[in-house]
C-alpha atoms as a PDB file:
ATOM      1  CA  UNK A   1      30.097  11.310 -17.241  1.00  0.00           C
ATOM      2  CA  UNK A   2      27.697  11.252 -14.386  1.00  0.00           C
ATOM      3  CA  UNK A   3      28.459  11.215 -11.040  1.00  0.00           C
ATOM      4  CA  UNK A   4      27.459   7.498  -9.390  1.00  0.00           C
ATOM      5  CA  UNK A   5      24.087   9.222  -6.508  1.00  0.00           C
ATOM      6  CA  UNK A   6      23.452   7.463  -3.408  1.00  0.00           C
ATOM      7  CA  UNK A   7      20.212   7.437  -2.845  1.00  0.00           C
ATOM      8  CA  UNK A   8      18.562   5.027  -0.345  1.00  0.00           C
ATOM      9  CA  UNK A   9      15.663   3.211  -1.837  1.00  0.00           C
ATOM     10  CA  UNK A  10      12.630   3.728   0.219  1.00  0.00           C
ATOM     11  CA  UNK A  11      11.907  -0.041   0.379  1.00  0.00           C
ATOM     12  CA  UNK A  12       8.777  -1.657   0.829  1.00  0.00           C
ATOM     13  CA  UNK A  13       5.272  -0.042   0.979  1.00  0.00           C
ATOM     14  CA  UNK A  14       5.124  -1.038   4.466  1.00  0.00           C
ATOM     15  CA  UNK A  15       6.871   2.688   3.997  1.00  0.00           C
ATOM     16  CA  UNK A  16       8.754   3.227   7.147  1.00  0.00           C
ATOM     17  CA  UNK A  17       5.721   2.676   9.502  1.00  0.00           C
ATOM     18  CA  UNK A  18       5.564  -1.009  10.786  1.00  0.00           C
ATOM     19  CA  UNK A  19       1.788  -1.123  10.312  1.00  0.00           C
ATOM     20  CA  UNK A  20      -0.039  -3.342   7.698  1.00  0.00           C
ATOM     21  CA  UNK A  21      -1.029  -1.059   5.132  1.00  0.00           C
ATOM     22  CA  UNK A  22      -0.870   1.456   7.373  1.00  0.00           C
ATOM     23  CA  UNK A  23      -3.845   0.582   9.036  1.00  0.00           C
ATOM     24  CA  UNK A  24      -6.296   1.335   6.709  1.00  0.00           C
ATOM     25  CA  UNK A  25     -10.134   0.284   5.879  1.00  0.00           C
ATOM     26  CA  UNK A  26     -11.875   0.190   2.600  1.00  0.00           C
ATOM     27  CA  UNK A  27     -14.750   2.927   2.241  1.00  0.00           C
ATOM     28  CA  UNK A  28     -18.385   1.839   1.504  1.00  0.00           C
ATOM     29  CA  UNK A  29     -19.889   2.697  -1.099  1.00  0.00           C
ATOM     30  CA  UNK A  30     -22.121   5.147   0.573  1.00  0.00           C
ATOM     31  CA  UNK A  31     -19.026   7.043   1.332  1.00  0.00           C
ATOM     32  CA  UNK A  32     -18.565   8.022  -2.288  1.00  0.00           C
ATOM     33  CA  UNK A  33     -19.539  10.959  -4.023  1.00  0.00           C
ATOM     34  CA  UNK A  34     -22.537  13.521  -3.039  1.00  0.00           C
ATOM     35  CA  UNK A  35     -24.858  10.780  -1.715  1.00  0.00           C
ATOM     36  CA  UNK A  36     -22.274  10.545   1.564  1.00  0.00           C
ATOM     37  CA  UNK A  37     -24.873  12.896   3.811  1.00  0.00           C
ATOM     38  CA  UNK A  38     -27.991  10.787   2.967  1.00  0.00           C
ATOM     39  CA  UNK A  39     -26.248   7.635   4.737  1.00  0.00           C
ATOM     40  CA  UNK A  40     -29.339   5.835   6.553  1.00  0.00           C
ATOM     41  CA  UNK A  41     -27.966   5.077   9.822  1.00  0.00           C
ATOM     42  CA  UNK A  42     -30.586   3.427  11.485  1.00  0.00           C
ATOM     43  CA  UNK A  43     -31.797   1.614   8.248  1.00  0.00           C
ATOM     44  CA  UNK A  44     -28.497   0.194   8.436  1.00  0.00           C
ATOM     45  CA  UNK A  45     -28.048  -0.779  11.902  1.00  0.00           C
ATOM     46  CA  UNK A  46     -31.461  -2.586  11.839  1.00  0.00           C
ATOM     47  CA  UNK A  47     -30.086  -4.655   9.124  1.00  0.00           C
ATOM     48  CA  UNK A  48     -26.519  -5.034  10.918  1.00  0.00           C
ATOM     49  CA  UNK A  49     -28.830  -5.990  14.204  1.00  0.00           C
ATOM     50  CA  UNK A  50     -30.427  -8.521  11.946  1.00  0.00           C
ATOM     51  CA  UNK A  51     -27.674 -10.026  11.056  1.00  0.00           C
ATOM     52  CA  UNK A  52     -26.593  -8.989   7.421  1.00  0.00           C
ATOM     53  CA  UNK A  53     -22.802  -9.154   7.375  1.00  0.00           C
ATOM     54  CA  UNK A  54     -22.437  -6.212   4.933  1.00  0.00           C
ATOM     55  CA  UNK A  55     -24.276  -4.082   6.760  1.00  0.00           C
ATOM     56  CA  UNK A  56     -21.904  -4.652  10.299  1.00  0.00           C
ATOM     57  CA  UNK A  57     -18.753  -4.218   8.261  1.00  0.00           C
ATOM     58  CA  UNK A  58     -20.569  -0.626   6.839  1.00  0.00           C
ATOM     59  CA  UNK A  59     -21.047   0.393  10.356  1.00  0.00           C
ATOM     60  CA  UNK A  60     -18.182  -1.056  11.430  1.00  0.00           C
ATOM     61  CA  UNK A  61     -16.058   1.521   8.929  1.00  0.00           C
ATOM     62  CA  UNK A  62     -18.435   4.055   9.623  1.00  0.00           C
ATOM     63  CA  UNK A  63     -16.773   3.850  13.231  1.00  0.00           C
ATOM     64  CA  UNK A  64     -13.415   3.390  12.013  1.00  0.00           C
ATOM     65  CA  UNK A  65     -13.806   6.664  10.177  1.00  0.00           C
ATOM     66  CA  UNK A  66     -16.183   8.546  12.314  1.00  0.00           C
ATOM     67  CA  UNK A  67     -18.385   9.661   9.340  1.00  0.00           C
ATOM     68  CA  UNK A  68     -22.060   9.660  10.549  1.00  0.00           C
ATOM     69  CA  UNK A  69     -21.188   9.089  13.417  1.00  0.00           C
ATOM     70  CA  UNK A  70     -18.578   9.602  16.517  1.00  0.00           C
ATOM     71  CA  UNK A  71     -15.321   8.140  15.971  1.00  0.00           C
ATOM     72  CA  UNK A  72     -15.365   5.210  17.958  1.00  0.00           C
ATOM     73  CA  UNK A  73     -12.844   1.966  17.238  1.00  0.00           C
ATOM     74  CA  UNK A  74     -14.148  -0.423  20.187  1.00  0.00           C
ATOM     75  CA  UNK A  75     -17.179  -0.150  18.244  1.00  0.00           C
ATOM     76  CA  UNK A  76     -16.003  -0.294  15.099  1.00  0.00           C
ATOM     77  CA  UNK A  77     -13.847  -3.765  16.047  1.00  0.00           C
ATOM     78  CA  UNK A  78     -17.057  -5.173  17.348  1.00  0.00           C
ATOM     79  CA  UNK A  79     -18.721  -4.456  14.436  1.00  0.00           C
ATOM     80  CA  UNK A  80     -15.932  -6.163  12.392  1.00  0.00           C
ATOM     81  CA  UNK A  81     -15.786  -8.962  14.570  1.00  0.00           C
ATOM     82  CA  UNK A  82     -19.391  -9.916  14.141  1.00  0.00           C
ATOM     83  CA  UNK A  83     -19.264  -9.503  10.413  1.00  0.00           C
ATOM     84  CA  UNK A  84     -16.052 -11.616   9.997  1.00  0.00           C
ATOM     85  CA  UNK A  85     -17.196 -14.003  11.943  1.00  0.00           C
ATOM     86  CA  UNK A  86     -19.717 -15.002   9.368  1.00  0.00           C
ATOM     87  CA  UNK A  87     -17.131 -15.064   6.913  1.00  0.00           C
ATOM     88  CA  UNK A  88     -17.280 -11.899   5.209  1.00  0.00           C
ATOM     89  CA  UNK A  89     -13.647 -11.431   3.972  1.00  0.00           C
ATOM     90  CA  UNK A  90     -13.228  -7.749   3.988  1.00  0.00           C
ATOM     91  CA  UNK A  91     -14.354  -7.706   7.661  1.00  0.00           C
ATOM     92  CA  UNK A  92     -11.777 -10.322   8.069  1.00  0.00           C
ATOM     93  CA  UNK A  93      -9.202  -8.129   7.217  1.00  0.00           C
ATOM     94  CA  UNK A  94     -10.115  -5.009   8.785  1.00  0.00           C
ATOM     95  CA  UNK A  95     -11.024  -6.327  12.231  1.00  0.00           C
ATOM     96  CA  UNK A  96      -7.062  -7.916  11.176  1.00  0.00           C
ATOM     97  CA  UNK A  97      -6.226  -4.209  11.231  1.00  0.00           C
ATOM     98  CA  UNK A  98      -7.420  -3.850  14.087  1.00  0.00           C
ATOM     99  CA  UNK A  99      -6.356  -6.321  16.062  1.00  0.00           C
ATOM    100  CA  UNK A 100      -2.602  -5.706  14.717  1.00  0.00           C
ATOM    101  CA  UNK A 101      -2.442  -2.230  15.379  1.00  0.00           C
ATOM    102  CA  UNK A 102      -4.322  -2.031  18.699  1.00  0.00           C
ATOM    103  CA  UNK A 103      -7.015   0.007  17.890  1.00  0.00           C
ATOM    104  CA  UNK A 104     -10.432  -0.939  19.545  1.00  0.00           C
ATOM    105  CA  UNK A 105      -9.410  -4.107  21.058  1.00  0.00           C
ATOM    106  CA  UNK A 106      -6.117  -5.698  22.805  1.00  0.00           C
ATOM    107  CA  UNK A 107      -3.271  -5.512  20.467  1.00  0.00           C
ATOM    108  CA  UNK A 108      -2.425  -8.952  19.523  1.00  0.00           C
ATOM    109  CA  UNK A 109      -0.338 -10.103  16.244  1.00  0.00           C
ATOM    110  CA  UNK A 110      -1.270 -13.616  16.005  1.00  0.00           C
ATOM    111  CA  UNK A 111      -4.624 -12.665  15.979  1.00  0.00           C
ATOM    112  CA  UNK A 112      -4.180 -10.470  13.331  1.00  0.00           C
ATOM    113  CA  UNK A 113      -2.670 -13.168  11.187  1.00  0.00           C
ATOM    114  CA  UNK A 114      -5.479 -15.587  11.567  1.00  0.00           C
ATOM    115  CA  UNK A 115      -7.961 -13.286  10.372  1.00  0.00           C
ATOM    116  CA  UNK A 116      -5.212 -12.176   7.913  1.00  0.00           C
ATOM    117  CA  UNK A 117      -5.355 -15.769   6.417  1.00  0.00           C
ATOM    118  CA  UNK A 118      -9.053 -16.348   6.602  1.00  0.00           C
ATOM    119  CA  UNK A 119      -9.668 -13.247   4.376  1.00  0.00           C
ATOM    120  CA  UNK A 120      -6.273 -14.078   2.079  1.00  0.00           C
ATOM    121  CA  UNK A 121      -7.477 -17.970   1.963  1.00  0.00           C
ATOM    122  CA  UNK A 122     -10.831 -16.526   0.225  1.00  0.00           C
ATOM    123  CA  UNK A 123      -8.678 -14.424  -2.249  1.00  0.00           C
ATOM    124  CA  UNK A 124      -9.050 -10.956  -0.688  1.00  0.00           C
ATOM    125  CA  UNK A 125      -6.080  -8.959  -1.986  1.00  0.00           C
ATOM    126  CA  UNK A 126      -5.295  -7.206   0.552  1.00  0.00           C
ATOM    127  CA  UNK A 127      -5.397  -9.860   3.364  1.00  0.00           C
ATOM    128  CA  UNK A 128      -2.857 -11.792   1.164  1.00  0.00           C
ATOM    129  CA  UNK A 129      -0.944  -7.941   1.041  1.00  0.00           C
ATOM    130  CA  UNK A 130      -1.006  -8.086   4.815  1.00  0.00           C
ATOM    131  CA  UNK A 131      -0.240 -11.738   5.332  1.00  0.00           C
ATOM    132  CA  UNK A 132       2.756 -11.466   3.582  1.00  0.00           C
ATOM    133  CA  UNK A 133       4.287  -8.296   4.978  1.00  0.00           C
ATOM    134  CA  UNK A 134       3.287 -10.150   8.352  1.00  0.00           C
ATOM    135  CA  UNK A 135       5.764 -13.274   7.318  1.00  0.00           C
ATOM    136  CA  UNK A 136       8.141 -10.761   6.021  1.00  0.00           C
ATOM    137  CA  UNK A 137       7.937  -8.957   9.235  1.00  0.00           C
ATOM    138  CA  UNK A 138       7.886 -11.421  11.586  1.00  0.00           C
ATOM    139  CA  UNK A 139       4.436  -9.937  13.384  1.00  0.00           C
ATOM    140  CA  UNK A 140       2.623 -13.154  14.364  1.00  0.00           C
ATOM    141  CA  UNK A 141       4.375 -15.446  12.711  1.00  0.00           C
ATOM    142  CA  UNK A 142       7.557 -16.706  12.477  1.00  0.00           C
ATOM    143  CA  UNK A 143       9.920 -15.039  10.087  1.00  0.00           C
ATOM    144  CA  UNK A 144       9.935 -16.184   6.392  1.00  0.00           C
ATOM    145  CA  UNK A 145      10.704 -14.743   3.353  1.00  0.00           C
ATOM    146  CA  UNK A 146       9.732 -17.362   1.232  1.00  0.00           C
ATOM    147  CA  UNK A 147       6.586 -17.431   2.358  1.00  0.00           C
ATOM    148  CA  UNK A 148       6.011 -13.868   2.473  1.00  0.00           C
ATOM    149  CA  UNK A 149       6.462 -13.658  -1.496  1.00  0.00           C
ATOM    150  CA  UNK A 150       4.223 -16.319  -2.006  1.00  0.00           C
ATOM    151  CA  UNK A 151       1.300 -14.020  -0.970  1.00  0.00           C
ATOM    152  CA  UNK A 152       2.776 -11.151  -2.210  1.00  0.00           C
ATOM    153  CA  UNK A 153       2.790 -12.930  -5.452  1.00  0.00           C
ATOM    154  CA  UNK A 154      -0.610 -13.636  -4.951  1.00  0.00           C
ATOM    155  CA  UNK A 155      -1.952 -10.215  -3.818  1.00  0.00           C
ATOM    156  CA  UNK A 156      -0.177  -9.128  -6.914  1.00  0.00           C
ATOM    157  CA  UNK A 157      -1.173 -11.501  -9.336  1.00  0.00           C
ATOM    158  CA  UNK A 158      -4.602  -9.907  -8.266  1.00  0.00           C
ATOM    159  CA  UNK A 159      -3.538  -6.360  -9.237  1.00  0.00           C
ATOM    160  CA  UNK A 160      -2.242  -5.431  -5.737  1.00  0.00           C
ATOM    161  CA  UNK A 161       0.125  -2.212  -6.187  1.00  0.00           C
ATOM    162  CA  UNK A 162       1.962  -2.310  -2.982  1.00  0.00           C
ATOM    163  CA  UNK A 163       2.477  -6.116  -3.119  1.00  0.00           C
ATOM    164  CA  UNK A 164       3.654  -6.068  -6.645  1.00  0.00           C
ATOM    165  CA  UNK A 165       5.961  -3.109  -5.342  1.00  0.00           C
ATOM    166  CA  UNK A 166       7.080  -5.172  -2.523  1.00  0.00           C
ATOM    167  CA  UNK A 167       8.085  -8.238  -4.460  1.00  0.00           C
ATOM    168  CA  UNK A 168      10.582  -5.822  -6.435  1.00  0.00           C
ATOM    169  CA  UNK A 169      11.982  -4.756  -2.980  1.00  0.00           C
ATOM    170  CA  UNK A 170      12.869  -8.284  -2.629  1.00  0.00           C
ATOM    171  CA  UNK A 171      13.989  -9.309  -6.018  1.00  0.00           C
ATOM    172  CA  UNK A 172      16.337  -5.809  -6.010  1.00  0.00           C
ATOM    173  CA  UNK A 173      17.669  -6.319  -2.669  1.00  0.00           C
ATOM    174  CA  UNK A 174      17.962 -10.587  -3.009  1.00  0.00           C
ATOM    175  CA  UNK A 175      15.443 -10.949   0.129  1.00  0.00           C
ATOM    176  CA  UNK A 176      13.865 -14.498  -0.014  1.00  0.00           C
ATOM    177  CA  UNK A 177      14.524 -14.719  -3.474  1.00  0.00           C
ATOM    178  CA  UNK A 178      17.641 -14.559  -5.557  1.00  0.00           C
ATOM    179  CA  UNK A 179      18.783 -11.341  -6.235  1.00  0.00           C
ATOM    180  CA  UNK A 180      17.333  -9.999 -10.076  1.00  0.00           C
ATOM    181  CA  UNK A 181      17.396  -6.582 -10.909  1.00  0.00           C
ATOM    182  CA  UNK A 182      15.360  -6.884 -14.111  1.00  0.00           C
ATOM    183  CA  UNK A 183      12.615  -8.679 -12.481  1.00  0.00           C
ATOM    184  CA  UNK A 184      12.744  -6.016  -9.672  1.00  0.00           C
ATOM    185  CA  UNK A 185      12.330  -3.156 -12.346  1.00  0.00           C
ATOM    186  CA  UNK A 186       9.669  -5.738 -14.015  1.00  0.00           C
ATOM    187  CA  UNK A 187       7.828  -5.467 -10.586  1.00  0.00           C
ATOM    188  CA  UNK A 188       7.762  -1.736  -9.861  1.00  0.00           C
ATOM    189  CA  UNK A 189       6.998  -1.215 -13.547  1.00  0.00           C
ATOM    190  CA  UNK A 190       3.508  -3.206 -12.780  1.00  0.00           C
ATOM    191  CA  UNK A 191       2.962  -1.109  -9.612  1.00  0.00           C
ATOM    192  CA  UNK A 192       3.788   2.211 -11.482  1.00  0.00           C
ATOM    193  CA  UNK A 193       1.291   1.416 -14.111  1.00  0.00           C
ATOM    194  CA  UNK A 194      -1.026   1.642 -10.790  1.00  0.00           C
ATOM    195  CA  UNK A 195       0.081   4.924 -10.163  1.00  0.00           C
ATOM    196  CA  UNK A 196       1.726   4.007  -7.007  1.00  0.00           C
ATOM    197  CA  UNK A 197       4.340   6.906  -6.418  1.00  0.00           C
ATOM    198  CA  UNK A 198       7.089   4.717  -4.449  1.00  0.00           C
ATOM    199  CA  UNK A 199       7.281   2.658  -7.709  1.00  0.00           C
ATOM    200  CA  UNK A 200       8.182   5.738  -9.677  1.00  0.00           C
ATOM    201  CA  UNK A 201      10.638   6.171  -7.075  1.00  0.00           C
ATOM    202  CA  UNK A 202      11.898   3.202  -6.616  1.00  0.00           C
ATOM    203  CA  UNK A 203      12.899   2.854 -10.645  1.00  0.00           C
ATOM    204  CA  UNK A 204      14.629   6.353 -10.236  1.00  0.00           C
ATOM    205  CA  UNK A 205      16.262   5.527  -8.019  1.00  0.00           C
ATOM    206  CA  UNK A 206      18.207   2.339 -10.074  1.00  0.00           C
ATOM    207  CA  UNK A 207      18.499   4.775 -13.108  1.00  0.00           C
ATOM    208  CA  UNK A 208      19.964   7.197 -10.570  1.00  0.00           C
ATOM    209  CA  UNK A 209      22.877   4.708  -8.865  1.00  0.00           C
ATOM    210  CA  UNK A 210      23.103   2.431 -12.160  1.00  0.00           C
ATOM    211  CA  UNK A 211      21.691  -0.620 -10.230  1.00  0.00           C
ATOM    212  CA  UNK A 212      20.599  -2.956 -13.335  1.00  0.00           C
ATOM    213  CA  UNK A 213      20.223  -0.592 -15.900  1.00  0.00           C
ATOM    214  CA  UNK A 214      23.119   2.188 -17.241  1.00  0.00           C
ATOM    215  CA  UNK A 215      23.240   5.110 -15.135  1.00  0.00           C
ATOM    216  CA  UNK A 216      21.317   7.744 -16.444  1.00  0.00           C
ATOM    217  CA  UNK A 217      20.068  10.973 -14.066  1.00  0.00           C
ATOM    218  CA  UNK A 218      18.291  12.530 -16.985  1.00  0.00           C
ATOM    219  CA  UNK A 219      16.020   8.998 -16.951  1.00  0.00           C
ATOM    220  CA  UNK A 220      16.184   8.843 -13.053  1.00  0.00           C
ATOM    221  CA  UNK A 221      14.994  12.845 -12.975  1.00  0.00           C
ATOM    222  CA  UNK A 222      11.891  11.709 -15.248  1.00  0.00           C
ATOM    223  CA  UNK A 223      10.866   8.797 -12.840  1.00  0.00           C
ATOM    224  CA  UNK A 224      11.541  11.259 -10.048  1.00  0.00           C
ATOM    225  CA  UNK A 225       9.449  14.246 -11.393  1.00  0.00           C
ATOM    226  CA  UNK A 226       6.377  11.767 -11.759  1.00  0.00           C
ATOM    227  CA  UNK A 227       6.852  10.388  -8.228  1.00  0.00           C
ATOM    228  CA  UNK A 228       6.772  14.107  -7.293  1.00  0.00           C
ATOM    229  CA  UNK A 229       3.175  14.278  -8.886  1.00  0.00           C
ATOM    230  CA  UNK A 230       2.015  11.649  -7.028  1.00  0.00           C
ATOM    231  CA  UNK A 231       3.302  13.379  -3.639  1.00  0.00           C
ATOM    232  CA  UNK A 232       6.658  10.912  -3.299  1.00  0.00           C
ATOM    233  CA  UNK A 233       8.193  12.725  -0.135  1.00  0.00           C
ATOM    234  CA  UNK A 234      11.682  12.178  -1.316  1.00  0.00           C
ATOM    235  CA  UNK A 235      10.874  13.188  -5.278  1.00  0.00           C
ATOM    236  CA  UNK A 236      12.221  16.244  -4.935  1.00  0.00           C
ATOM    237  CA  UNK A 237      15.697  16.259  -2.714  1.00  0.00           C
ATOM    238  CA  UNK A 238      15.882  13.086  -5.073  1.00  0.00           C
ATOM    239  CA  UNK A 239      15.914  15.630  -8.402  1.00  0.00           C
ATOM    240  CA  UNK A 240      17.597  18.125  -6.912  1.00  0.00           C
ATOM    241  CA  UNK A 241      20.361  15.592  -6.030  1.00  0.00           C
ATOM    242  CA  UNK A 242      20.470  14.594  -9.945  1.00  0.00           C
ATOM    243  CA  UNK A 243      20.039  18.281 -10.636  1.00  0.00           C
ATOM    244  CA  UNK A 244      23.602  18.636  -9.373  1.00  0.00           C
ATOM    245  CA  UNK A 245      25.080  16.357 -11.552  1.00  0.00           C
ATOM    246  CA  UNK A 246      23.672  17.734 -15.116  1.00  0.00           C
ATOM    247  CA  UNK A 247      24.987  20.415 -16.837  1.00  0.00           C
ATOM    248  CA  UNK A 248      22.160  23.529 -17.509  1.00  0.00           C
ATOM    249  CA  UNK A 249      21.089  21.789 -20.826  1.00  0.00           C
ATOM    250  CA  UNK A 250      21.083  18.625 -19.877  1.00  0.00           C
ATOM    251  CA  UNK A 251      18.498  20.002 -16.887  1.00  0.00           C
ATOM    252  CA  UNK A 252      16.348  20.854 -19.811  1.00  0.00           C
ATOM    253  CA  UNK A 253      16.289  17.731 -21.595  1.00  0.00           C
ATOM    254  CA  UNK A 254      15.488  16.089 -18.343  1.00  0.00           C
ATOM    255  CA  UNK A 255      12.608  18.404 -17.881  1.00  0.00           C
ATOM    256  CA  UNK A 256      11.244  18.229 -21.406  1.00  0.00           C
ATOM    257  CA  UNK A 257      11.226  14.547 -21.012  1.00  0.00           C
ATOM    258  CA  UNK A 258       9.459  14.226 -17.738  1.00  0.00           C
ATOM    259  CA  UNK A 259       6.772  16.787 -19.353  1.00  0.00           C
ATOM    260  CA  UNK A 260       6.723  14.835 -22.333  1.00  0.00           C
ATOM    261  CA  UNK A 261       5.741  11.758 -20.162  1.00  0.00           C
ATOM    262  CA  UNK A 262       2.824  13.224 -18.469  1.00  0.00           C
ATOM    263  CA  UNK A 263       1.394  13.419 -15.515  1.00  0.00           C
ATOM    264  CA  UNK A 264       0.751   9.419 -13.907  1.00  0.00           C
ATOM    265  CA  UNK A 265      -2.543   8.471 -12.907  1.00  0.00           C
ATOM    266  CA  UNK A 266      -3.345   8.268  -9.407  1.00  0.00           C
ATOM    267  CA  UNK A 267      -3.232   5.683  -7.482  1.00  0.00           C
ATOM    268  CA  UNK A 268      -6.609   3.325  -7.747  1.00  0.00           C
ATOM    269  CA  UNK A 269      -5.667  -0.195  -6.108  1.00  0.00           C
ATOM    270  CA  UNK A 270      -6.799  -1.596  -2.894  1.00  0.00           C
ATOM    271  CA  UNK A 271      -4.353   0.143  -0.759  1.00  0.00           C
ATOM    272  CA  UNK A 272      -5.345   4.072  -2.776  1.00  0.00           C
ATOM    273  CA  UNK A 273      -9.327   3.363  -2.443  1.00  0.00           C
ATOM    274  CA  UNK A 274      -9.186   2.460   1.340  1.00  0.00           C
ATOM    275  CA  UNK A 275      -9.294   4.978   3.915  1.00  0.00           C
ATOM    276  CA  UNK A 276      -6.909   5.792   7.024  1.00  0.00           C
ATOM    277  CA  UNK A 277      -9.020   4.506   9.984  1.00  0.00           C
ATOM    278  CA  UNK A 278      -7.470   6.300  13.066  1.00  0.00           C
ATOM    279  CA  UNK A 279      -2.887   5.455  12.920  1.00  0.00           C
ATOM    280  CA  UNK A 280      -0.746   7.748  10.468  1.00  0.00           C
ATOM    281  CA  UNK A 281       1.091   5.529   8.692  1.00  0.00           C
ATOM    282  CA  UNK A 282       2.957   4.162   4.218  1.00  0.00           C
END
């Protein structure tokens, strides 16, 4: 019989650090692969100057990132600011970032959450993403739950990892919702297929305490091994913790398994193609 683990489950992929997505902006497309160096700087300010909202949000995470050009976030936010202001939606967001996190301008939560909703209202993922983890927070806004998985649910129903992965936080731990631990394994299951490694985690971690499904550490050490591909922090202690409870051939089945099941694929929503633009976050 094995031993009942206590393992926290690292909730939420607001992951410990009390910033939206942990402050990230998307990367242009000039950012990707071995064309990065031939960026035209000028040839995009002049168009930014002229008013082409694509262009100021490019320069804007140019800024943010300091690729190109100096890191410099007041001039990043303006940049932002002048493209969301013409309704770009991803500009909406980011200068959202921004203004929830402090970084280039005054630090200011309810301002955050309006440009939050004016991206999420045009169906931007990830402003939905953020505008509910600001309701489930309380950054902004008042408080609510509810309200907090309806965007989620819409962010997700849109393919968002770490809002699908959210909503089975809240369905496993009863959280504006009432408490279902098949539809919180149906949840992370949809994020895993994403690749996103605290989904991996978070199912090991039920197979691992027996919460909604048997108890089962040679399952839990399978989820666990491929959170530990995808760089889960906690993957490891986590299998060495199940480790302890299986007898030497029992480690080997687990093993076999995990190999069996492969390595996951990265990673490739919203939240995995953006880029960190200036806070450490998860």
């Amino acid at each position: 019989m094995v031993g009942r683990i206590s393992i926290l489950v690292l909730a939420l992929a607001l992951a410990g650090c009390g910033l939206p997505e942990e402050v990230r902006v998307g990367r242009t497309d000039a950012q990707e692969g071995d064309d990065a160096a031939k960026v035209d700087i000028e040839g995009l300010r002049t168009l930014a100057d002229d008013g082409d909202a694509k262009s100021q949000h490019e320069l804007g995470l140019l800024y943010a990132r300091g690729e190109h050009v100096t890191l410099d976030r007041a001039e990043a936010a303006r940049w932002f600011l002048r493209a969301a202001e013409q309704g770009l939606p991803e500009a909406q967001r980011d200068i959202g970032l921004f203004y929830s996190a402090g970084h280039g301008v005054e630090q200011d939560q309810a301002e955050a959450v309006r440009w939050f909703r004016l991206a999420a209202e045009q169906g931007l993922p990830a402003a939905e993403f953020n505008l509910g983890l600001a309701y489930q927070q309380g950054a902004g806004v008042e408080q609510d739950l509810v309200e907090a998985l309806r965007w989620y649910r819409a962010a997700a129903d849109r393919g968002h990892a770490a809002a699908q992965l959210n909503i089975g936080v809240m369905y496993e731990q009863g959280r504006g919702v009432e408490q279902n631990f098949d539809e919180a394994r149906l949840w992370y299951e949809r994020a895993a297929e994403q690749g996103l490694a605290q989904a991996f985690y978070n199912i090991g971690v039920m197979y691992a305490n027996g919460t909604g499904v048997p108890q089962d550490c040679i399952e839990a050490v399978v989820w666990f091994t491929r959170s530990a591909w995808l760089r889960h922090p906690g993957a490891d202690d986590a299998i060495g913790h199940c480790f302890s409870r299986l007898d030497p051939q029992q480690i080997e089945q687990a093993r076999a398994r995990a190999i069996a099941e492969g390595r996951p694929p990265q990673a490739g929503g919203p939240e995995a193609s953006s880029a960190e633009a200036g806070a450490a976050g998860h």
